[in-house]
N, C-alpha and C. Protein backbone atom coordinates (compact mmCIF):
# COMPACT_ATOMS: atom_id res chain seq x y z
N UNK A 1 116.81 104.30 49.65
CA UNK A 1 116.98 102.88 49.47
C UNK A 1 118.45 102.60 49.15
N UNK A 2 118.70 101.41 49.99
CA UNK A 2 120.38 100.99 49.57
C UNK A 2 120.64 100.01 48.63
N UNK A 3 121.50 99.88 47.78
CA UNK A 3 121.71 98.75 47.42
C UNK A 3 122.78 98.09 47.88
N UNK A 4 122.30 96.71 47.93
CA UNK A 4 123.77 96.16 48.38
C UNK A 4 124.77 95.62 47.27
N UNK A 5 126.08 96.00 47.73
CA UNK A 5 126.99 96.00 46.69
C UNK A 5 127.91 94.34 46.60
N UNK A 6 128.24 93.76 46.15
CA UNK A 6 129.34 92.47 46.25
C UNK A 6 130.67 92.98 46.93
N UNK A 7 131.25 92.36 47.67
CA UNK A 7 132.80 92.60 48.37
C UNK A 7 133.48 91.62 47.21
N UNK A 8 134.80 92.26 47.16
CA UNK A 8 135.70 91.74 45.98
C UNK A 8 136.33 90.57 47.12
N UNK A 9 136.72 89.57 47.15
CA UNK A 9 137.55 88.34 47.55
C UNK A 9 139.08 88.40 46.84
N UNK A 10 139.96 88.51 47.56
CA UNK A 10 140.80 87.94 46.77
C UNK A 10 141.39 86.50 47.28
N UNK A 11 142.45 85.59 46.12
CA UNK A 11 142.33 84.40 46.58
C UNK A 11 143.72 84.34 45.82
N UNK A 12 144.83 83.15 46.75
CA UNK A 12 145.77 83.15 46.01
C UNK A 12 145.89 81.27 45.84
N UNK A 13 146.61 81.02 44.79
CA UNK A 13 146.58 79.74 44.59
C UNK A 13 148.04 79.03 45.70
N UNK A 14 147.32 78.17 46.43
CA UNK A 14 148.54 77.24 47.38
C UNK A 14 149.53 76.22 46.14
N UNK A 15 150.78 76.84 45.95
CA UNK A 15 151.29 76.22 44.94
C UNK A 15 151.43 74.56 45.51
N UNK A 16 151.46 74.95 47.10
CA UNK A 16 152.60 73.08 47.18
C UNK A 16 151.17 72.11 47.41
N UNK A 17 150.12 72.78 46.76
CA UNK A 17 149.15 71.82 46.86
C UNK A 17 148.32 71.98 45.22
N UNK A 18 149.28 72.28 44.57
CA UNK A 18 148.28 72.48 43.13
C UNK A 18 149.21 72.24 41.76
N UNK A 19 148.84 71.38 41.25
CA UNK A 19 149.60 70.81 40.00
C UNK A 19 149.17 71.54 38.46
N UNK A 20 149.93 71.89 37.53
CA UNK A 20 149.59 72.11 36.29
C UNK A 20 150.84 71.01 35.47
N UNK A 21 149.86 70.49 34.58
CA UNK A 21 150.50 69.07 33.62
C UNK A 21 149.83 69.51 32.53
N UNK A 22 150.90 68.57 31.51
CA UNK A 22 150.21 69.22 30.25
C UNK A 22 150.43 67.10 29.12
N UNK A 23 149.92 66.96 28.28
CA UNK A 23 150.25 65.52 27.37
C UNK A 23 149.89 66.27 26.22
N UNK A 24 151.40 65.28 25.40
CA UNK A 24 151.05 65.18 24.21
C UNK A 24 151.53 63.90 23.66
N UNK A 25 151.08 63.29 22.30
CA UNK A 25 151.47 62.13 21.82
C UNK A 25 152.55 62.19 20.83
N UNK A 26 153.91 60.60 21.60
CA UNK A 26 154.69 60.55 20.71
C UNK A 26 154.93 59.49 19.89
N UNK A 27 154.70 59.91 18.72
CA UNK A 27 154.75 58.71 17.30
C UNK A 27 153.36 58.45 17.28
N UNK A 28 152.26 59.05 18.30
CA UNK A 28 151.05 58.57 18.10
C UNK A 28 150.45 57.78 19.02
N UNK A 29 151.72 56.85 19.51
CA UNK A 29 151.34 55.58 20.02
C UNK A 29 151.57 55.98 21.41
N UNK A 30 152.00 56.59 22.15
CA UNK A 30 152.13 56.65 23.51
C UNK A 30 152.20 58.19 23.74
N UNK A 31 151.83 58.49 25.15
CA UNK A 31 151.76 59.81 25.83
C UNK A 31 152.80 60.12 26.64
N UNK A 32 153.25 61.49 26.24
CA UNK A 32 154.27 62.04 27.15
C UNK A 32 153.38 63.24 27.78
N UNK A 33 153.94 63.28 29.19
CA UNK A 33 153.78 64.15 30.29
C UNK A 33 154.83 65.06 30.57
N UNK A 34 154.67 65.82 31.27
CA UNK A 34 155.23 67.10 31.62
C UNK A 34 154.34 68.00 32.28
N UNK A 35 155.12 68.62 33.37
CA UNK A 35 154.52 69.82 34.16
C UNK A 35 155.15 71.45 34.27
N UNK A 36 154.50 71.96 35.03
CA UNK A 36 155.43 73.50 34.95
C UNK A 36 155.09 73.13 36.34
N UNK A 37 156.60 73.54 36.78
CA UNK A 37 156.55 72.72 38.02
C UNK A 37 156.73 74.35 39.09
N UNK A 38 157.24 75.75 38.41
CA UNK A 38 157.22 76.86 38.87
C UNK A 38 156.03 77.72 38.40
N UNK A 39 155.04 78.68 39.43
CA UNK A 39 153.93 79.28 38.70
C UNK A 39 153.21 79.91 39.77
N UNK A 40 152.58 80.72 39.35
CA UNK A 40 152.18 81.68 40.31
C UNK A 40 150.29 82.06 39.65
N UNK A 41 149.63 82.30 40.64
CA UNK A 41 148.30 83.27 39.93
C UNK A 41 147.93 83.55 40.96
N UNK A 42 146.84 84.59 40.66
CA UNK A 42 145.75 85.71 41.63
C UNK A 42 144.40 85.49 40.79
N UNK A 43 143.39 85.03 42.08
CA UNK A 43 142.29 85.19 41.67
C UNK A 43 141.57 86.27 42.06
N UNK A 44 139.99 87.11 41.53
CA UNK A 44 139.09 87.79 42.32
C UNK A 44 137.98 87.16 41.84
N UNK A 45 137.07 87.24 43.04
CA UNK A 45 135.83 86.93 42.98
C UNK A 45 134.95 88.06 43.46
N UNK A 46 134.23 88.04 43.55
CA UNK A 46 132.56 88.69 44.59
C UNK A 46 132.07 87.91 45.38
N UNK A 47 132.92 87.83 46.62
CA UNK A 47 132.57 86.99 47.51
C UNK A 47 133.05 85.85 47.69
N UNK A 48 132.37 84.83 47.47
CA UNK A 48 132.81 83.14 47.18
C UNK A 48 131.92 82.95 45.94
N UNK A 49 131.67 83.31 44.99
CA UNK A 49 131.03 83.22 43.40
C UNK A 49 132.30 83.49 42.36
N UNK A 50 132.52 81.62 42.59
CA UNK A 50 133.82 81.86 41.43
C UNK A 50 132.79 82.10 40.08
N UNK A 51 131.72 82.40 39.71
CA UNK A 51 131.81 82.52 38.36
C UNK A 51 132.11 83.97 38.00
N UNK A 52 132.13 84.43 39.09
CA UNK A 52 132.91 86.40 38.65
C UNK A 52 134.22 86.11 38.20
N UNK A 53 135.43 84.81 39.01
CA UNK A 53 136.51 85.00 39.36
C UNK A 53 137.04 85.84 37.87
N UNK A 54 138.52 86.64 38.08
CA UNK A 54 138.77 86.51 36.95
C UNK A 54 140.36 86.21 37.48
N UNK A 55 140.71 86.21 36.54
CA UNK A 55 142.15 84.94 36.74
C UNK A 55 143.47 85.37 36.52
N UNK A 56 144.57 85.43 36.85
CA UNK A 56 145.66 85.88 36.19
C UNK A 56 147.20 84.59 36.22
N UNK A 57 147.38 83.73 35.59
CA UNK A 57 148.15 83.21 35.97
C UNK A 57 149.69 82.73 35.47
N UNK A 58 150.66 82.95 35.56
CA UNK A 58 152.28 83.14 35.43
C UNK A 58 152.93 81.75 35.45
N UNK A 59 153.25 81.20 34.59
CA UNK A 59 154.11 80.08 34.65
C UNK A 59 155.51 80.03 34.24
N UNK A 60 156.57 79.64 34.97
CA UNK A 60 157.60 80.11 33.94
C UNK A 60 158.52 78.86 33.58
N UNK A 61 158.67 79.28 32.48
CA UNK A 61 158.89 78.79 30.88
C UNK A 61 160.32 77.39 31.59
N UNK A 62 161.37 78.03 32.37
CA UNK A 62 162.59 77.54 32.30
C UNK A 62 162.09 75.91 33.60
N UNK A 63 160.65 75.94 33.95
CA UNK A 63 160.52 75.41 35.07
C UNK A 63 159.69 73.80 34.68
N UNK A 64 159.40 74.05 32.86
CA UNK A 64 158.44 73.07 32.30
C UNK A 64 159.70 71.99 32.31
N UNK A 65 159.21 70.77 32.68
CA UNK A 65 159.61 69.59 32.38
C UNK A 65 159.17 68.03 32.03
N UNK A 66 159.34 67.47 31.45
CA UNK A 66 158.92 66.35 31.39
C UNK A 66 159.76 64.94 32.11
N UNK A 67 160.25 65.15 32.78
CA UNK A 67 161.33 64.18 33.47
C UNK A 67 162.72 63.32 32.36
N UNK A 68 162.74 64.01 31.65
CA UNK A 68 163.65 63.16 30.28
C UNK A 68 164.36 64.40 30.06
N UNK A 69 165.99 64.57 30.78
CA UNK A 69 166.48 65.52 30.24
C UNK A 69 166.83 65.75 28.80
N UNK A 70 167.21 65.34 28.07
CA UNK A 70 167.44 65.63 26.81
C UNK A 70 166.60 66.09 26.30
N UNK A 71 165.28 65.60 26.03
CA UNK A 71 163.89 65.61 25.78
C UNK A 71 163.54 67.51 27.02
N UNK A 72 163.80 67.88 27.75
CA UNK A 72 163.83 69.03 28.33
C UNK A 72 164.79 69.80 27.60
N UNK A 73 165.94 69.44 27.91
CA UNK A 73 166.83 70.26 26.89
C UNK A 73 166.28 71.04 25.58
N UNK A 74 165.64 70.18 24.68
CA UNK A 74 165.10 70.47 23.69
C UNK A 74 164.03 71.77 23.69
N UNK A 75 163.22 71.02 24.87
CA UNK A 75 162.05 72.13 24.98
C UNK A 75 162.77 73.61 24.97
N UNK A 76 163.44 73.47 25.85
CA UNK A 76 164.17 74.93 26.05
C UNK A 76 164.87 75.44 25.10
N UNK A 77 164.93 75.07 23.81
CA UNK A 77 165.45 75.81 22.64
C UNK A 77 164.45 76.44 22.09
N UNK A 78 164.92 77.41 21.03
CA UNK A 78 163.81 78.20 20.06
C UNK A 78 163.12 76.83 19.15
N UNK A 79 163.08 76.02 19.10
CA UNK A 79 162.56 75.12 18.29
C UNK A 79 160.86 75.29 19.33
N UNK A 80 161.19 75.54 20.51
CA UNK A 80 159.03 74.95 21.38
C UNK A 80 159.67 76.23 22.20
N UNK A 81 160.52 76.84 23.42
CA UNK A 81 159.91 77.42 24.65
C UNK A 81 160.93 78.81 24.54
N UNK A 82 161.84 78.50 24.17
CA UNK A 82 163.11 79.57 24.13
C UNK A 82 162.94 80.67 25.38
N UNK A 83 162.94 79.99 26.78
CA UNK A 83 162.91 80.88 27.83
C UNK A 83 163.59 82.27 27.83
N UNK A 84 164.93 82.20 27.00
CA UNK A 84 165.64 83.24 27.07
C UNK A 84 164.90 84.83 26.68
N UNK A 85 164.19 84.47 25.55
CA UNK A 85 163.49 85.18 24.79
C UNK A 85 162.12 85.45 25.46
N UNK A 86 161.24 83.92 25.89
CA UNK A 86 159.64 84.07 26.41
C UNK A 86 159.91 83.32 27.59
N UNK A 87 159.89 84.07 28.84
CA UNK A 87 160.61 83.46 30.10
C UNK A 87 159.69 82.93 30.80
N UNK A 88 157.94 83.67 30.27
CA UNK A 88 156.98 83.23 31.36
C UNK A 88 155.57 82.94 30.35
N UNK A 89 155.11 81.83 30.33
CA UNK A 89 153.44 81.57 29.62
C UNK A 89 152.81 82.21 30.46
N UNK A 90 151.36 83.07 29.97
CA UNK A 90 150.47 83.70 30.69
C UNK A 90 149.04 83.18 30.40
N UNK A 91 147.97 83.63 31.65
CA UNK A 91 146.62 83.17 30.73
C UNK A 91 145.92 84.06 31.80
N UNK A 92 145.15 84.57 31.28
CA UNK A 92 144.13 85.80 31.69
C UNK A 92 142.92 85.53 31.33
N UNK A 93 142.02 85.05 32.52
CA UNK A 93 140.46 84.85 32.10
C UNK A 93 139.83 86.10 31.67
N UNK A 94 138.98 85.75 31.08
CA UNK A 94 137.96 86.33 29.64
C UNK A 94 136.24 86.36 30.63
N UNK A 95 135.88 85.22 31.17
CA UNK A 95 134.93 85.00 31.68
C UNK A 95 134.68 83.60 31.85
N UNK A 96 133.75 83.34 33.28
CA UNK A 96 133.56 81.97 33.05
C UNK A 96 131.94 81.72 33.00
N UNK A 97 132.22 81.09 32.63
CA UNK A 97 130.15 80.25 32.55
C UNK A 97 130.14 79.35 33.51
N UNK A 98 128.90 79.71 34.22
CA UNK A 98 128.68 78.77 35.20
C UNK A 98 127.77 77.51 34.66
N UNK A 99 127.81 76.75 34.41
CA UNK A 99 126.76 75.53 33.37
C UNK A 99 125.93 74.64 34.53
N UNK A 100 126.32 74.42 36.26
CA UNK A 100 125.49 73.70 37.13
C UNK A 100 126.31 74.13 38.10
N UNK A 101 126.03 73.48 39.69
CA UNK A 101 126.70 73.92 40.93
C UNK A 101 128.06 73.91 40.66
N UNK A 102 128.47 72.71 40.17
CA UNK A 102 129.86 72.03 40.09
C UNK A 102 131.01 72.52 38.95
N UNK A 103 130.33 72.48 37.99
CA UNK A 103 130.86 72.66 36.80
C UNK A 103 130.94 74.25 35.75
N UNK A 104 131.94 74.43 35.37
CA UNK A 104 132.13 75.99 34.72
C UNK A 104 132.95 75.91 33.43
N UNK A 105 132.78 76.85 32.20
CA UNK A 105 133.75 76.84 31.53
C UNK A 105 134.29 78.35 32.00
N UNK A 106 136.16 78.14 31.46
CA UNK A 106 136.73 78.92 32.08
C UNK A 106 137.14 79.80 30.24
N UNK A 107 136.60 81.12 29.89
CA UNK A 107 137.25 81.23 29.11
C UNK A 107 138.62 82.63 29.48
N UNK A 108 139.51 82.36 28.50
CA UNK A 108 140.44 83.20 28.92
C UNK A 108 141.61 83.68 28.03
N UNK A 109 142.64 83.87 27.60
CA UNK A 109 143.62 84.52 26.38
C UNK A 109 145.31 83.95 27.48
N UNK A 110 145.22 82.86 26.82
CA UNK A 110 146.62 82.01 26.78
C UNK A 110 147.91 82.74 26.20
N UNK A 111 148.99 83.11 26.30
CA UNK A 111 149.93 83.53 25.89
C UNK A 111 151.29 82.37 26.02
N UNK A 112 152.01 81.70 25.11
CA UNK A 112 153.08 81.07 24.65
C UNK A 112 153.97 81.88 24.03
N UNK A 113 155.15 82.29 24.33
CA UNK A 113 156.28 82.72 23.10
C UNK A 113 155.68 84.03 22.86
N UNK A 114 155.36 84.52 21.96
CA UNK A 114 154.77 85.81 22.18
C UNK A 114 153.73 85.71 21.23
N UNK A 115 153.12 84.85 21.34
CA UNK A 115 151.22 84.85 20.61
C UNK A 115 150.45 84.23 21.67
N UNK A 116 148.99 84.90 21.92
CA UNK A 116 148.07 84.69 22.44
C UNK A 116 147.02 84.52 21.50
N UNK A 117 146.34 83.96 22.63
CA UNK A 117 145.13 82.83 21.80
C UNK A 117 144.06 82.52 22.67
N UNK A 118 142.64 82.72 22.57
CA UNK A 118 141.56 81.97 23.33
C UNK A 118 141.43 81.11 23.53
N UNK A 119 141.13 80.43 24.86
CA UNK A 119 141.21 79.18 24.77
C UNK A 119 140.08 78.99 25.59
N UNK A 120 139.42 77.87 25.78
CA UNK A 120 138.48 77.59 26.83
C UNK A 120 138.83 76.05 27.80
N UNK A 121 138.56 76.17 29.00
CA UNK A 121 138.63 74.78 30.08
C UNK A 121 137.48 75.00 30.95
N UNK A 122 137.23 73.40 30.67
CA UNK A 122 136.31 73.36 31.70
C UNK A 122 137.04 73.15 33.04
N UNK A 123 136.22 73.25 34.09
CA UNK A 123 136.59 73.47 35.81
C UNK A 123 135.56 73.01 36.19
N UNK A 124 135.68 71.89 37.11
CA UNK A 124 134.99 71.26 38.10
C UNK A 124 135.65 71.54 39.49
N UNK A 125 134.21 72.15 40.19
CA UNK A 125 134.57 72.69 41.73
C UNK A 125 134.65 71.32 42.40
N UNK A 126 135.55 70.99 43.19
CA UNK A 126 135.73 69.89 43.84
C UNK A 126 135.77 69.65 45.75
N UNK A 127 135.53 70.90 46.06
CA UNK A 127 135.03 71.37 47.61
C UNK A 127 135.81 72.21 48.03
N UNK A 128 135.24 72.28 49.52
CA UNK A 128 135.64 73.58 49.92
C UNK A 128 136.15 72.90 51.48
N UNK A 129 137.16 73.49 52.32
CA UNK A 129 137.68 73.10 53.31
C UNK A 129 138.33 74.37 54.42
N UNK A 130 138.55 74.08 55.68
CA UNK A 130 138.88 75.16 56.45
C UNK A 130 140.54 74.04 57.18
N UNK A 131 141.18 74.75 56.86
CA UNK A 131 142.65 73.81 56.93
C UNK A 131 142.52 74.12 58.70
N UNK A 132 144.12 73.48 58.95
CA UNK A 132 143.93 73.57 60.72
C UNK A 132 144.55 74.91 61.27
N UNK A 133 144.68 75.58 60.44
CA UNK A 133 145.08 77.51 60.69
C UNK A 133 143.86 77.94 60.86
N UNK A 134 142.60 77.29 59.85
CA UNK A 134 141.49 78.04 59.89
C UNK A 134 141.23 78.98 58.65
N UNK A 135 142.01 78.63 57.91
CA UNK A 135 141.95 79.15 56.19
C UNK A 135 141.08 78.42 55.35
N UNK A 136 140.51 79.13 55.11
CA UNK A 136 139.29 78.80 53.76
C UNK A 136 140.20 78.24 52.66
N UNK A 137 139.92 77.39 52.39
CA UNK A 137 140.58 76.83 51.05
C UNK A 137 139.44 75.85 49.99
N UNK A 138 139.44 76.77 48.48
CA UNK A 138 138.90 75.87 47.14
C UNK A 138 139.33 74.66 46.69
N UNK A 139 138.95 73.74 45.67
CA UNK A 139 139.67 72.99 45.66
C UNK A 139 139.16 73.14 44.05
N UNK A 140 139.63 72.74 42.98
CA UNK A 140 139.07 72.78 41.68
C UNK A 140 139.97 71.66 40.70
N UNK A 141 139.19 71.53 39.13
CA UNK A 141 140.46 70.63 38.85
C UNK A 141 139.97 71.41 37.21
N UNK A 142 140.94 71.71 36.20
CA UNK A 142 140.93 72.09 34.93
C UNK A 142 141.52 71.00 33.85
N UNK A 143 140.51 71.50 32.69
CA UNK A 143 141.16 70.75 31.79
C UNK A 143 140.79 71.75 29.89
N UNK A 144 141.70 70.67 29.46
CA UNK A 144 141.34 71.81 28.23
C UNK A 144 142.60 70.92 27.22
N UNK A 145 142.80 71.51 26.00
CA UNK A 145 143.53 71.44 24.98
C UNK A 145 143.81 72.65 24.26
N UNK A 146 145.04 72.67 24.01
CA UNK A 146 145.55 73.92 23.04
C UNK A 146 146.28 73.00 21.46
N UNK A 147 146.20 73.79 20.60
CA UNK A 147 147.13 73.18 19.05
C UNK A 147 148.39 74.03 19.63
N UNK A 148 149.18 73.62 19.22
CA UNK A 148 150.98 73.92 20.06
C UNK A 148 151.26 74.72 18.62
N UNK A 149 150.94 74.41 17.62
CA UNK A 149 151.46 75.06 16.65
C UNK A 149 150.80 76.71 16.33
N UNK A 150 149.61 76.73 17.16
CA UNK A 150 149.42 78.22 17.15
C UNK A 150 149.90 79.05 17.83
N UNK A 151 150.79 78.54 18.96
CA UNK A 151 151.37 79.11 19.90
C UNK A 151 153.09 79.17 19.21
N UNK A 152 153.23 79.03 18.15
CA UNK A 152 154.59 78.86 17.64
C UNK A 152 155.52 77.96 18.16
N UNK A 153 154.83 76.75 18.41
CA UNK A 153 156.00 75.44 19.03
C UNK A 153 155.51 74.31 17.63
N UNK A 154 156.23 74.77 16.79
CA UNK A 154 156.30 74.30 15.47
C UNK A 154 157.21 72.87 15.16
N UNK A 155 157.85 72.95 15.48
CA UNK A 155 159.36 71.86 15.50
C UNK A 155 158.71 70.29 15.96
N UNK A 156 158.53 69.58 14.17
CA UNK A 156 158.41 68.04 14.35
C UNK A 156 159.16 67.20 13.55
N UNK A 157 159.20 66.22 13.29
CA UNK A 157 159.66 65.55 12.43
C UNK A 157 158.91 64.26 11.70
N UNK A 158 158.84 64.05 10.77
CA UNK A 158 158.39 62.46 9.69
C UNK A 158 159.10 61.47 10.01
N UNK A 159 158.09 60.35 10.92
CA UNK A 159 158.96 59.02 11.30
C UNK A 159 159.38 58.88 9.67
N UNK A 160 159.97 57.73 10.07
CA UNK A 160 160.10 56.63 8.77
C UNK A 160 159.12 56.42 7.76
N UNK A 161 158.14 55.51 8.85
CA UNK A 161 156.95 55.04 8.42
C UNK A 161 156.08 55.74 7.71
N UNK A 162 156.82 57.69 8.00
CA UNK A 162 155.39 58.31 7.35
C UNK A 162 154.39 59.11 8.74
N UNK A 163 154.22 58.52 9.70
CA UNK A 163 153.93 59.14 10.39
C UNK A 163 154.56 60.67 11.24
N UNK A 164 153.69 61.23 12.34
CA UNK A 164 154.67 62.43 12.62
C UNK A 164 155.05 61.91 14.21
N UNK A 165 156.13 62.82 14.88
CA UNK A 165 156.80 62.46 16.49
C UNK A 165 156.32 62.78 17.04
N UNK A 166 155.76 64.31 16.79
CA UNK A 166 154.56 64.92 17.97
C UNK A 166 153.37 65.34 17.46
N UNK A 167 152.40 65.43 18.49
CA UNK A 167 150.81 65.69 18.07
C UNK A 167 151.14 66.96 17.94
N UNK A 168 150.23 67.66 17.42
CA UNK A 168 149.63 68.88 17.24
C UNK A 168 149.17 69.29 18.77
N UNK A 169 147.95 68.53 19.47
CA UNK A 169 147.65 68.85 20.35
C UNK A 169 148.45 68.41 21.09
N UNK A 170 147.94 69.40 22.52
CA UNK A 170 148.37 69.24 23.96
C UNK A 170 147.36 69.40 24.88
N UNK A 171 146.90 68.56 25.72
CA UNK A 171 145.86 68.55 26.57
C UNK A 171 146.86 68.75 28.13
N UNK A 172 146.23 69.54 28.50
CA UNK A 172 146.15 70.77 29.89
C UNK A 172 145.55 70.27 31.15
N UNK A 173 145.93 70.11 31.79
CA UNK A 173 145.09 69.71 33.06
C UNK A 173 145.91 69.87 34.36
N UNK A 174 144.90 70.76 35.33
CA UNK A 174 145.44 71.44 36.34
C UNK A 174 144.67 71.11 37.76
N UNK A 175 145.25 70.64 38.71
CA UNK A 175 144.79 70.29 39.85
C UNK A 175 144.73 71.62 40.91
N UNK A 176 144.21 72.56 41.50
CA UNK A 176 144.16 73.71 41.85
C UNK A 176 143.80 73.95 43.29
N UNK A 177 144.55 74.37 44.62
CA UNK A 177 143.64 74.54 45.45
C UNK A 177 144.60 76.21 45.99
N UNK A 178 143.12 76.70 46.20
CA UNK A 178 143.22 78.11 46.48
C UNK A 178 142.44 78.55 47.74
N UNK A 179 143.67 79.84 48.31
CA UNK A 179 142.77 80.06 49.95
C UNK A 179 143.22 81.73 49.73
N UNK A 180 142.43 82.37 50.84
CA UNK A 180 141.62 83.55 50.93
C UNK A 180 143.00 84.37 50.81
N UNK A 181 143.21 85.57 50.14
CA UNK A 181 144.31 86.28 50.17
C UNK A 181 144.04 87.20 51.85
């Protein structure tokens, strides 16, 4: 008797079709944006069953921006990103849960600066397509939140009023489409 075994898939992410953004709040009252606008990952699956996938993905540090140079400038000091030192954020899935057709949590070990941390995002599968080459391509969208201060991006300040400049959190959200390696 045979058994049949799963074929490994590999899958690489189409960068000029896939966004990673990140918000956080300033003074409270309004949201700032920013992306990592350079980044790389490799997926595997068993087949087309992303809930095997496991994940590997590379962002680098000198490429995050929020469109406000000064406000970039900053990032790039040891106060939040200090590229010189931590040139690339990492995140390595853990496992995902499949919860219905559509929907998955993604868990996985985030790396900032040089501490890692668990984190979890949910992922909604958003279809599947055959481009005009004839390439299989995913389409997915992530989301999630990290505390910035566990990742050692510590650096805030006390308005006036008493209040603080930046949140604690940062909410994550990644637009993703991936085709067959």
């Amino acid at each position: 008797m045979t058994t049949a075994t799963a074929t490994t898939t590999k899958w690489n992410i189409d960068k000029g079709h896939s966004q990673i953004e990140f918000k956080a709040k300033h003074m409270m009252i309004t949201t700032v944006s920013g992306s990592v606008k350079e980044f790389d990952a490799t997926i595997e699956t068993e087949e087309e069953d992303f809930s095997t996938a496991k994940i590997h993905f590379e962002g680098d540090v000198k490429s995050v921006t929020t469109g406000n140079e000064q406000r970039d400038g900053h990032l790039m000091t040891d106060d939040f990103f200090n590229p010189s030192t931590f040139p690339k954020m990492t995140f390595d899935s853990t496992g995902m849960v499949k919860k219905d057709a559509t929907h998955f949590t993604l868990n996985g070990l985030l790396t900032i600066r040089d501490i890692t941390k668990p984190i979890s995002l949910d992922v909604e599968f958003e279809g599947k397509a055959v481009d005009s080459r004839g390439n299989t391509k995913f389409g997915f969208t992530l989301n999630g939140k990290i505390n910035r201060m566990e990742f050692g991006l510590k650096w805030n300040v006390v308005t006036e009023a008493g209040g603080i400049l930046l949140s604690d959190e940062v909410k994550i959200s990644a637009s993703v489409q991936i085709t067959k390696a």
